[in-house]
C-alpha atoms as a PDB file:
ATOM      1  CA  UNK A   1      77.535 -32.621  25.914  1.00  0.00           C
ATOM      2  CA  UNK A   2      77.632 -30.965  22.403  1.00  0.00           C
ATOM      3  CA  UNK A   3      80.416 -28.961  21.873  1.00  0.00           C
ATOM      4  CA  UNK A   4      79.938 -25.386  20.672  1.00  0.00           C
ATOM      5  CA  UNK A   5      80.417 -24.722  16.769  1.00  0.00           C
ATOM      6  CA  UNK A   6      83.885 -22.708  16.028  1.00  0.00           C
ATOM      7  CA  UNK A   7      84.308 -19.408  14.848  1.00  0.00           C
ATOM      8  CA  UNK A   8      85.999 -19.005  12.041  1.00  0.00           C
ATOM      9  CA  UNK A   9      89.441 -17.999  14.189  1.00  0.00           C
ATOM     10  CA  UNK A  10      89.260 -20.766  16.238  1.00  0.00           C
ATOM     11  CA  UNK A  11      89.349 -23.495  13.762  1.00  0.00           C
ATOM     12  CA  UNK A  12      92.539 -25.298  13.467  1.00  0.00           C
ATOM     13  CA  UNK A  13      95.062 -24.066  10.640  1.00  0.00           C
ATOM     14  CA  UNK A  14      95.855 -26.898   7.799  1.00  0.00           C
ATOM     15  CA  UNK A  15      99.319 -26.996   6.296  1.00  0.00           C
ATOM     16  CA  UNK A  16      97.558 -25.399   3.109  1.00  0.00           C
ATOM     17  CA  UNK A  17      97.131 -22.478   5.152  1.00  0.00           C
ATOM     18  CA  UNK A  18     100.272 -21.879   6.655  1.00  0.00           C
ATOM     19  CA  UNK A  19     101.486 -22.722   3.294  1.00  0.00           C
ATOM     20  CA  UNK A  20      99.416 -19.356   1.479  1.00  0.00           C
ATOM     21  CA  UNK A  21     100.158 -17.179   4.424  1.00  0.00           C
ATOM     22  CA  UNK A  22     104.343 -18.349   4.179  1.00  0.00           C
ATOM     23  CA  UNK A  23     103.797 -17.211   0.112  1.00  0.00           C
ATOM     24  CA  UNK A  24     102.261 -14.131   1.108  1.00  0.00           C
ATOM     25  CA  UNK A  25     105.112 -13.153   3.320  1.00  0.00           C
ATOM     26  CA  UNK A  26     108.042 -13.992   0.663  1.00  0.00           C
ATOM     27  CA  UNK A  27     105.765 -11.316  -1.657  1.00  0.00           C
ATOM     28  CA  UNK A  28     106.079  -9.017   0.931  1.00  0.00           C
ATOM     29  CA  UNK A  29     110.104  -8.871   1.656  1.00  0.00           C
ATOM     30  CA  UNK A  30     110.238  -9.659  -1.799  1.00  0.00           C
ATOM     31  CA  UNK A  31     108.574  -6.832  -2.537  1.00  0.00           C
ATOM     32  CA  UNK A  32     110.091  -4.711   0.619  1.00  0.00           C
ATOM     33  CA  UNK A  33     106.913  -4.686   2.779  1.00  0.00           C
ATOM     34  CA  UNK A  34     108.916  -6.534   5.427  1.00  0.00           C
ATOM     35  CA  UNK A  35     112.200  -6.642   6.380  1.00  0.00           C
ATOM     36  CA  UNK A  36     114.616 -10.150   6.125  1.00  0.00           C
ATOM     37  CA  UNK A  37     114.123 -10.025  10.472  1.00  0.00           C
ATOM     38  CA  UNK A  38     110.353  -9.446  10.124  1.00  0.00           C
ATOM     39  CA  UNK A  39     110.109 -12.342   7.694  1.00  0.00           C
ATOM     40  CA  UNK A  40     111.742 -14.992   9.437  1.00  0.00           C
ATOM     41  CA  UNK A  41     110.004 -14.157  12.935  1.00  0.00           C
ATOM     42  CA  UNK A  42     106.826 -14.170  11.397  1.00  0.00           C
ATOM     43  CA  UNK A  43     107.557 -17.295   9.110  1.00  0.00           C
ATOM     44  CA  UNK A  44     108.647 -19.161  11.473  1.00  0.00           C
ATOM     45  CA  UNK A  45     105.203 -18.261  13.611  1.00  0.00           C
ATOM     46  CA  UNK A  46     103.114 -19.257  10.704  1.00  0.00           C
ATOM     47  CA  UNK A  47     104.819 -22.833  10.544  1.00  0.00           C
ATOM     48  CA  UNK A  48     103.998 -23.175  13.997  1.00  0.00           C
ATOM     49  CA  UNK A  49     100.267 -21.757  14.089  1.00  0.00           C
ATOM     50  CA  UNK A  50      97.661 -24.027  14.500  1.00  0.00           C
ATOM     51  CA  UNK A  51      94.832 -22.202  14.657  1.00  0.00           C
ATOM     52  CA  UNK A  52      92.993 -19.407  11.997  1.00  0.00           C
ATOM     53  CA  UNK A  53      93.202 -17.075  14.849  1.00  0.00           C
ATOM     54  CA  UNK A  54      96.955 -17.407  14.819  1.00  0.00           C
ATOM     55  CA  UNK A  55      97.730 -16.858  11.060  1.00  0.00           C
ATOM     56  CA  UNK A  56      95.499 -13.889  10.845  1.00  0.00           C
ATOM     57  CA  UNK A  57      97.864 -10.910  12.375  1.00  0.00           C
ATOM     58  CA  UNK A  58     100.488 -12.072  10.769  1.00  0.00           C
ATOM     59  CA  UNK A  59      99.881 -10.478   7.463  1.00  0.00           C
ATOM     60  CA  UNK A  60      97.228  -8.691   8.877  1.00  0.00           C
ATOM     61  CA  UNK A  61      99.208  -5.314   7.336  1.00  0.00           C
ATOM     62  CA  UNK A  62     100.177  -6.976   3.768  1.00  0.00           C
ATOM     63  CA  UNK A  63      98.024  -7.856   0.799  1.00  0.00           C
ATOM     64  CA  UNK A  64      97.250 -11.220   0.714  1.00  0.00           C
ATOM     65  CA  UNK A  65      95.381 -12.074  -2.751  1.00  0.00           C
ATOM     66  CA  UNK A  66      91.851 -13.336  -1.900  1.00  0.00           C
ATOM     67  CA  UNK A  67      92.894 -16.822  -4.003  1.00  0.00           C
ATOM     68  CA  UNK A  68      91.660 -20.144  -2.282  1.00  0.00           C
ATOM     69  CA  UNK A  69      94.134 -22.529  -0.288  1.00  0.00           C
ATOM     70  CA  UNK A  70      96.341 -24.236  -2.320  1.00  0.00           C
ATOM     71  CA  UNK A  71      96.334 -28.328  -1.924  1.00  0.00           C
ATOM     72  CA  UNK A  72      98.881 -29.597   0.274  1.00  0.00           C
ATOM     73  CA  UNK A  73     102.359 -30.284  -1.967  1.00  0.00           C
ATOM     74  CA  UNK A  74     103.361 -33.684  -2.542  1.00  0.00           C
ATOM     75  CA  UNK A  75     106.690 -34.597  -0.511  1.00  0.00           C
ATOM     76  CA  UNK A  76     108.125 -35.683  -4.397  1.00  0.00           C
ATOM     77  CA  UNK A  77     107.123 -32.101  -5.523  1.00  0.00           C
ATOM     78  CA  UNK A  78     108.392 -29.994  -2.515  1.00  0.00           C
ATOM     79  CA  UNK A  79     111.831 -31.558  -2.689  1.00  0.00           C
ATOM     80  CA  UNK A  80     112.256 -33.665   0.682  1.00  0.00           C
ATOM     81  CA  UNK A  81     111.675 -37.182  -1.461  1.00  0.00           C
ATOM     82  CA  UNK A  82     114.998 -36.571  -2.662  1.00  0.00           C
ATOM     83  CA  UNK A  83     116.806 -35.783   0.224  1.00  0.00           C
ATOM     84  CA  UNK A  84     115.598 -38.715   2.507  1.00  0.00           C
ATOM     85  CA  UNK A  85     116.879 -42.469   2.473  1.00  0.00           C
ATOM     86  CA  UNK A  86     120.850 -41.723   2.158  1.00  0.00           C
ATOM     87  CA  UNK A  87     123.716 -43.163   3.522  1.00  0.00           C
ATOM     88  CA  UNK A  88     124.700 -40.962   6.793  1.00  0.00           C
ATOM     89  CA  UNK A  89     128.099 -39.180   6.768  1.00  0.00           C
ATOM     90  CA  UNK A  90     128.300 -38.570  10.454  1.00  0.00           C
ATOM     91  CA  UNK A  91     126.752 -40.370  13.414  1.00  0.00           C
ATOM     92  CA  UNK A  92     128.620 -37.960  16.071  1.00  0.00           C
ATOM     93  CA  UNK A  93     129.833 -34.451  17.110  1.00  0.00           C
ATOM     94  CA  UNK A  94     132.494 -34.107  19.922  1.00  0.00           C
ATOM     95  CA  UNK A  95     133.873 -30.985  20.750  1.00  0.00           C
ATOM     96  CA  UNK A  96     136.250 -30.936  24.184  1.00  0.00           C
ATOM     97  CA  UNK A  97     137.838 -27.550  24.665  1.00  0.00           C
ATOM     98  CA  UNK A  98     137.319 -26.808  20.858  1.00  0.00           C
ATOM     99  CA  UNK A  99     134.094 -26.890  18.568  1.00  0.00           C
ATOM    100  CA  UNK A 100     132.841 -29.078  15.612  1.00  0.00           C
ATOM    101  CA  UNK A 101     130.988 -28.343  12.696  1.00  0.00           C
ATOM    102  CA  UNK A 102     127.957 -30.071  10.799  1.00  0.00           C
ATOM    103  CA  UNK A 103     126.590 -27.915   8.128  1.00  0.00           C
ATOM    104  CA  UNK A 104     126.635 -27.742   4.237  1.00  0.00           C
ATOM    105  CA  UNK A 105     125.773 -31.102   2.431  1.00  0.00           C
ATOM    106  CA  UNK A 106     125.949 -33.876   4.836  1.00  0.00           C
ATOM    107  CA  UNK A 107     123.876 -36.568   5.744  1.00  0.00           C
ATOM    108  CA  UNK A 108     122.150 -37.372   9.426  1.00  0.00           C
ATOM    109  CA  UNK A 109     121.665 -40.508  10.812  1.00  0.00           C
ATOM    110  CA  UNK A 110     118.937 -41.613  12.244  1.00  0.00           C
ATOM    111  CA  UNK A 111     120.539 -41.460  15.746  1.00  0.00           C
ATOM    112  CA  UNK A 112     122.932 -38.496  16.081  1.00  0.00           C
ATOM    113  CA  UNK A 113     124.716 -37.704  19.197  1.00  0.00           C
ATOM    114  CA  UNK A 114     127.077 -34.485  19.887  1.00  0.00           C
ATOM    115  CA  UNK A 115     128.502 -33.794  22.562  1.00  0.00           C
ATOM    116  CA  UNK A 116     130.612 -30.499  23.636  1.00  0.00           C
ATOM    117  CA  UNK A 117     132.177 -30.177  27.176  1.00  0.00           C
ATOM    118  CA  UNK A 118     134.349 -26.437  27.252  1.00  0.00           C
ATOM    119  CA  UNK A 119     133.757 -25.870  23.380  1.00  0.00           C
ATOM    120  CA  UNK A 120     130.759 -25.363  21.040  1.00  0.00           C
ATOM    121  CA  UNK A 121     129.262 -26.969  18.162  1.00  0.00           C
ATOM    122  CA  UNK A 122     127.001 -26.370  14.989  1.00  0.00           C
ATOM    123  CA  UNK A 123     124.495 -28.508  13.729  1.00  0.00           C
ATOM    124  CA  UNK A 124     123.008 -27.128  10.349  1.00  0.00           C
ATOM    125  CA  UNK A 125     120.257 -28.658   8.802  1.00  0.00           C
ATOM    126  CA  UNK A 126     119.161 -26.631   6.206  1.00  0.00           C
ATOM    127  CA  UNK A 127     120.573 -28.365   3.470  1.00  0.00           C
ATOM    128  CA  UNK A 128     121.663 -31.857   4.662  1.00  0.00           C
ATOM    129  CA  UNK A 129     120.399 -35.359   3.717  1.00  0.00           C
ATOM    130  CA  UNK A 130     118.624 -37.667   6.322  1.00  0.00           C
ATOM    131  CA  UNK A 131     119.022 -41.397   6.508  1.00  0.00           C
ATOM    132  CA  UNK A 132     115.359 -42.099   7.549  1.00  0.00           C
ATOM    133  CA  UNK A 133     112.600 -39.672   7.774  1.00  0.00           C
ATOM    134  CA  UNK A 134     112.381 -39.330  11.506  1.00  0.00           C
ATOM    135  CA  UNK A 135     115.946 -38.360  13.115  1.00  0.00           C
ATOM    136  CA  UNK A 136     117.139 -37.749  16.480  1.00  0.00           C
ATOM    137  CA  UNK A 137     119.830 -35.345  17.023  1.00  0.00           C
ATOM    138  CA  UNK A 138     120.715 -35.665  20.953  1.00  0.00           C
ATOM    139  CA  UNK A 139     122.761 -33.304  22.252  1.00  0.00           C
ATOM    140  CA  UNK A 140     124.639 -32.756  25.610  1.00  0.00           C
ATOM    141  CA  UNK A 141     126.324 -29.594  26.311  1.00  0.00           C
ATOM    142  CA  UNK A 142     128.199 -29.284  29.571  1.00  0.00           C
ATOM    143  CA  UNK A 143     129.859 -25.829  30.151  1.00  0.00           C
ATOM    144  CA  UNK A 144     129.764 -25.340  26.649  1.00  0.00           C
ATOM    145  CA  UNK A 145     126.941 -24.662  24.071  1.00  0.00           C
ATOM    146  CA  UNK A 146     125.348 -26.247  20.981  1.00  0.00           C
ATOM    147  CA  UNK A 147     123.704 -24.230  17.774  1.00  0.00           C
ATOM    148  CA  UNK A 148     121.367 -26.312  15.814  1.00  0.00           C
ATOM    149  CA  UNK A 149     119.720 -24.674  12.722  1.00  0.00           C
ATOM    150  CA  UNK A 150     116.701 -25.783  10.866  1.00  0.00           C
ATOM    151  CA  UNK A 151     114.788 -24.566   7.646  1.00  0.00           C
ATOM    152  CA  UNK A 152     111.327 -23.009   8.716  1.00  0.00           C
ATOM    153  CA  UNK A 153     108.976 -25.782   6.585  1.00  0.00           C
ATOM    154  CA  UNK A 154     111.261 -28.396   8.651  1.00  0.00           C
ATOM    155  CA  UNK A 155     109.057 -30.448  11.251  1.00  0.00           C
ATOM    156  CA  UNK A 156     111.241 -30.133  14.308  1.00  0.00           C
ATOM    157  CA  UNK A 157     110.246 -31.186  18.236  1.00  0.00           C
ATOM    158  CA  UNK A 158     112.113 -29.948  21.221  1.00  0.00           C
ATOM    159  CA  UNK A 159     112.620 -31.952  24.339  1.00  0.00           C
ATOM    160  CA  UNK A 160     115.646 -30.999  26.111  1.00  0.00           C
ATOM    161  CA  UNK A 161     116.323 -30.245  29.638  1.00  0.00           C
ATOM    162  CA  UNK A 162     118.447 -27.598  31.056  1.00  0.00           C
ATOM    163  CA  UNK A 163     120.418 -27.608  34.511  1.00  0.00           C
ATOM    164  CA  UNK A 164     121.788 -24.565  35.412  1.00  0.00           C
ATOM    165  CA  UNK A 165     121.844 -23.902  31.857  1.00  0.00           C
ATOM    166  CA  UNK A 166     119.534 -23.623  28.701  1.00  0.00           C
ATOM    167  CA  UNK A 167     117.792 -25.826  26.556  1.00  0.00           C
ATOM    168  CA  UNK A 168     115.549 -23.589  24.507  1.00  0.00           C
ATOM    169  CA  UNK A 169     112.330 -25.284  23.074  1.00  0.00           C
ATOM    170  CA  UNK A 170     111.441 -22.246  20.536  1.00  0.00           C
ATOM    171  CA  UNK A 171     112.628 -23.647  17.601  1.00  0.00           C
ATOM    172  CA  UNK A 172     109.170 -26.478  17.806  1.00  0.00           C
ATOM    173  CA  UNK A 173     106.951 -26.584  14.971  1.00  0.00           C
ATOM    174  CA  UNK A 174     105.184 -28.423  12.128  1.00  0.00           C
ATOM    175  CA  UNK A 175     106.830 -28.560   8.759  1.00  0.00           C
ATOM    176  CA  UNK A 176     105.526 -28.874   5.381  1.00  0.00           C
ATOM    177  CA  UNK A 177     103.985 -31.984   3.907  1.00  0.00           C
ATOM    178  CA  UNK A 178     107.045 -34.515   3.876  1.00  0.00           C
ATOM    179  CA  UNK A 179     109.434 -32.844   5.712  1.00  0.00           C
ATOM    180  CA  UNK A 180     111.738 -35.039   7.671  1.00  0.00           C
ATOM    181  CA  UNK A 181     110.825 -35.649  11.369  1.00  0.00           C
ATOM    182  CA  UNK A 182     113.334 -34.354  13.624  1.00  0.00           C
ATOM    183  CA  UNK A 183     113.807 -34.547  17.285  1.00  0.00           C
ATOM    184  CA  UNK A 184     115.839 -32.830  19.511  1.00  0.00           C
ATOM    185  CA  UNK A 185     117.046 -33.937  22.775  1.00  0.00           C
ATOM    186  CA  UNK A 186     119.495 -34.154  25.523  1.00  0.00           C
ATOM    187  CA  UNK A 187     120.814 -31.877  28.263  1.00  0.00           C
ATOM    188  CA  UNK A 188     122.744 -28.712  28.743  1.00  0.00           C
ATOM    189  CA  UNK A 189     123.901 -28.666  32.066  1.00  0.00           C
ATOM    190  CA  UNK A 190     125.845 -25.100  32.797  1.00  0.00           C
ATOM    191  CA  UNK A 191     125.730 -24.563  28.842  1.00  0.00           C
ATOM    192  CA  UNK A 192     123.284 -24.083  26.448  1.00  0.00           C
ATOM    193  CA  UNK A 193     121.428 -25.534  23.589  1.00  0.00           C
ATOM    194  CA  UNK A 194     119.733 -23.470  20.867  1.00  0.00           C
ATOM    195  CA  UNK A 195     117.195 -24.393  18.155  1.00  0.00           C
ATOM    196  CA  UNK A 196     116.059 -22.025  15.544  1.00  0.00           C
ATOM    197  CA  UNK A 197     114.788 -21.684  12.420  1.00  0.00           C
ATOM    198  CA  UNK A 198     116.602 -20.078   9.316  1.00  0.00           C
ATOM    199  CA  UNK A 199     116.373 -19.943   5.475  1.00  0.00           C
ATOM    200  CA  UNK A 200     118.632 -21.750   3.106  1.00  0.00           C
ATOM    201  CA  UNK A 201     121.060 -19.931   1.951  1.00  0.00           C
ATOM    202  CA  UNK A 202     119.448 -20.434  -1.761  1.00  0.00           C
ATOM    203  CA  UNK A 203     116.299 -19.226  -0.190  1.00  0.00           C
ATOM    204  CA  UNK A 204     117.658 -16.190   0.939  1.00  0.00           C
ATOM    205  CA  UNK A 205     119.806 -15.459  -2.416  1.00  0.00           C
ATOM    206  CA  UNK A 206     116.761 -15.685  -4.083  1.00  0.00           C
ATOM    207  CA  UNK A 207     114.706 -13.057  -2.282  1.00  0.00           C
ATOM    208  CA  UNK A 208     117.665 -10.876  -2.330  1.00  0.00           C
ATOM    209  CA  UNK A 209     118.112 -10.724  -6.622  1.00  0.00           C
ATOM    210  CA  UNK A 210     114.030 -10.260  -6.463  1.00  0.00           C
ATOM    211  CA  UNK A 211     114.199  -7.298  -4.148  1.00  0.00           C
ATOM    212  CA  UNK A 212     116.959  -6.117  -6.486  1.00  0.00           C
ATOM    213  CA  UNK A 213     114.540  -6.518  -9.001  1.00  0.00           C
ATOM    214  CA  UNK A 214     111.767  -4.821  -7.916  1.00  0.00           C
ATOM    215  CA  UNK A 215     113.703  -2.081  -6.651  1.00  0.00           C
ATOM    216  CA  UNK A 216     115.282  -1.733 -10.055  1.00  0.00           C
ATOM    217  CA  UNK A 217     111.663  -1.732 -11.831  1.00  0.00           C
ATOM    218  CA  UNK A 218     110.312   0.858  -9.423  1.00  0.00           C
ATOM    219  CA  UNK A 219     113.376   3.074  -9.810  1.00  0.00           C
ATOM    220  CA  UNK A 220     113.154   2.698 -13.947  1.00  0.00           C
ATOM    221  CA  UNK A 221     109.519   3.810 -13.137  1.00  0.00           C
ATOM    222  CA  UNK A 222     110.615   6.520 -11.164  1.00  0.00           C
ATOM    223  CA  UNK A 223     113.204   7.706 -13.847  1.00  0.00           C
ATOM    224  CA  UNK A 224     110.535   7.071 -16.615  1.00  0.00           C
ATOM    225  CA  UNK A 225     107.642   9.196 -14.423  1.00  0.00           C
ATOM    226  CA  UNK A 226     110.240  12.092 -13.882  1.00  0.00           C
ATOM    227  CA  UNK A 227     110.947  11.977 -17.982  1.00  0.00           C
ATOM    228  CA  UNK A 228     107.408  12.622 -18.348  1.00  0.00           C
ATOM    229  CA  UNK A 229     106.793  15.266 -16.219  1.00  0.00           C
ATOM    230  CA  UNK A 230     109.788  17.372 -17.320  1.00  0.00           C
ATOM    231  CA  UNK A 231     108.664  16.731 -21.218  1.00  0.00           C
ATOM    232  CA  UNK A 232     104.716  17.930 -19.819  1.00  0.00           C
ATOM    233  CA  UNK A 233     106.543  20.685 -18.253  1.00  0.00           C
ATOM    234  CA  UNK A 234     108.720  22.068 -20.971  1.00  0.00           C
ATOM    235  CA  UNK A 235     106.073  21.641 -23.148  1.00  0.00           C
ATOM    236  CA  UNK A 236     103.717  24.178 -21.175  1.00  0.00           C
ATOM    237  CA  UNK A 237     106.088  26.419 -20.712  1.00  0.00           C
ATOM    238  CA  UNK A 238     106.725  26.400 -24.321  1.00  0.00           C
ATOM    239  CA  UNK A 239     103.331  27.062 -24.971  1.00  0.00           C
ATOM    240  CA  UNK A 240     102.895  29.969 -22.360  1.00  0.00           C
ATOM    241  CA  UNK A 241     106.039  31.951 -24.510  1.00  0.00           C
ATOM    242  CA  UNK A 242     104.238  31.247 -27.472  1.00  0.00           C
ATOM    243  CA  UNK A 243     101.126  32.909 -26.097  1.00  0.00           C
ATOM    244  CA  UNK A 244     102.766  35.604 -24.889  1.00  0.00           C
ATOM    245  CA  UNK A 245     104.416  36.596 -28.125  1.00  0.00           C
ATOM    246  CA  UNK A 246     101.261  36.089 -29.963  1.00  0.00           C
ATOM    247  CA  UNK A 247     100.149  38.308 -27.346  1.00  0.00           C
ATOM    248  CA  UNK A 248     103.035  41.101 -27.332  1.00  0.00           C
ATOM    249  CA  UNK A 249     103.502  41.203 -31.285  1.00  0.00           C
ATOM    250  CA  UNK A 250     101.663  44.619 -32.758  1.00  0.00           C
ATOM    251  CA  UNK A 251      98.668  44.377 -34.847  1.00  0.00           C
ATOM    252  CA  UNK A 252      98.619  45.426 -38.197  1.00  0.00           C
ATOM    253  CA  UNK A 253      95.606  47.839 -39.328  1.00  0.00           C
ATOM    254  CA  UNK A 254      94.415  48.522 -42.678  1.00  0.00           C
ATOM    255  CA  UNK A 255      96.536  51.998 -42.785  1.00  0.00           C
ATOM    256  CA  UNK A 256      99.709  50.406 -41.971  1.00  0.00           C
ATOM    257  CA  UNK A 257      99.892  49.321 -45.011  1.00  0.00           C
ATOM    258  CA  UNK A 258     100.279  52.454 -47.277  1.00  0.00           C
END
């Protein structure tokens, strides 16, 4: 049986595309179209689209430039290369009664295992190193609860199971071309386990000072478009006395003067 032809909607997304629609969205709460929330709920649905008809609404309100999809970025050029093949720093995270900490720059092994019974802990991946390019973080969570945090162009699988507790699966998606492979498992049983998807830090300062930026240009506009108008002003209102004296002043006939 031939299958029918796709629409246009229903053909799969590449990583090109989610790649133009992710730029479009840093224009727009770089340019104050969206607010920091907006962007990072709809980024991180873009990263995990996988079809046309699921990139579409969400910059269906913004301009996108009508520019063809970029070619997928080399892993060297996007900056993973780098940060792949190091020695790992930590292999575990225990937490009984208290909490533990991962975050910052540290390197993951390939195998990581936490572990948190009464206490919490905090995996952050946004700007670690990985030992090997696929990684699996497991993580067990008994009466206590485990935070793990990953960039949105990460690639990042969810497989955990929840007893009388959480294990929440919506931090899944694709990542950009030669993103680290990460995998998260385990159990959370009366606890929980979360997995979601934040900008680095860098990331973040750097749409900040360009929405300063642009809300600087805009007010200088603003002040310079005011300027304007008051010098039109004045000068119309200069002219309208000047008519009216013209106007007002006596003329002179030929008998005044004798």
């Amino acid at each position: 049986m031939t299958p029918e032809p796709q629409t246009g909607l229903e053909m799969r997304a590449s990583d090109a595309e989610r790649e133009r629609i992710a730029d479009a969205l840093r224009d727009g709460v770089a340019e104050g179209r969206l607010t920091m929330e907006e962007f990072e709920e709809r980024l991180d649905a873009a990263y995990r689209a996988r079809t046309h008809a699921e990139l579409e609404p969400l910059v269906r309100d913004l301009p996108v430039p009508g520019r063809p999809a970029a070619a997928p970025v080399p892993a060297a050029e996007g900056g993973w290369a780098e940060r792949i093949g190091a020695t790992p720093t930590s292999r575990t995270g225990i937490a009984v009664m208290g909490g533990f900490q991962r975050k910052g720059r540290w390197t993951v092994a390939r195998r990581f295992t936490s572990f948190v019974f009464w206490g919490g802990g905090e995996i952050d991946l946004r700007e670690a190193r990985f030992e090997d390019r696929d990684t699996v973080i497991r993580c067990f969570a008994i009466m206590g609860g485990i935070q793990v945090t990953a960039p949105p162009d990460m690639d990042v699988q969810v497989g955990g199971v929840g007893i009388m507790g959480a294990f929440d699966h919506s931090g899944s998606g694709e990542g950009s071309p030669g993103s680290p492979r990460v995998t998260v498992t385990g159990l959370a049983l009366f606890g929980g386990v979360a997995v979601e998807r934040k900008l680095r830090k860098e990331e973040r300062q750097r749409l900040k000072e360009e929405r300063k930026r642009l809300q600087a240009e805009r007010h200088a506009e603003r002040r310079e478009l005011r300027a304007e108008r008051h010098a039109e002003r004045r000068e119309r209102h200069a002219e309208r006395r000047e008519r009216r004296g013209s106007s007002e002043r006596p003329s002179l006939e030929k008998g005044d003067w004798d």
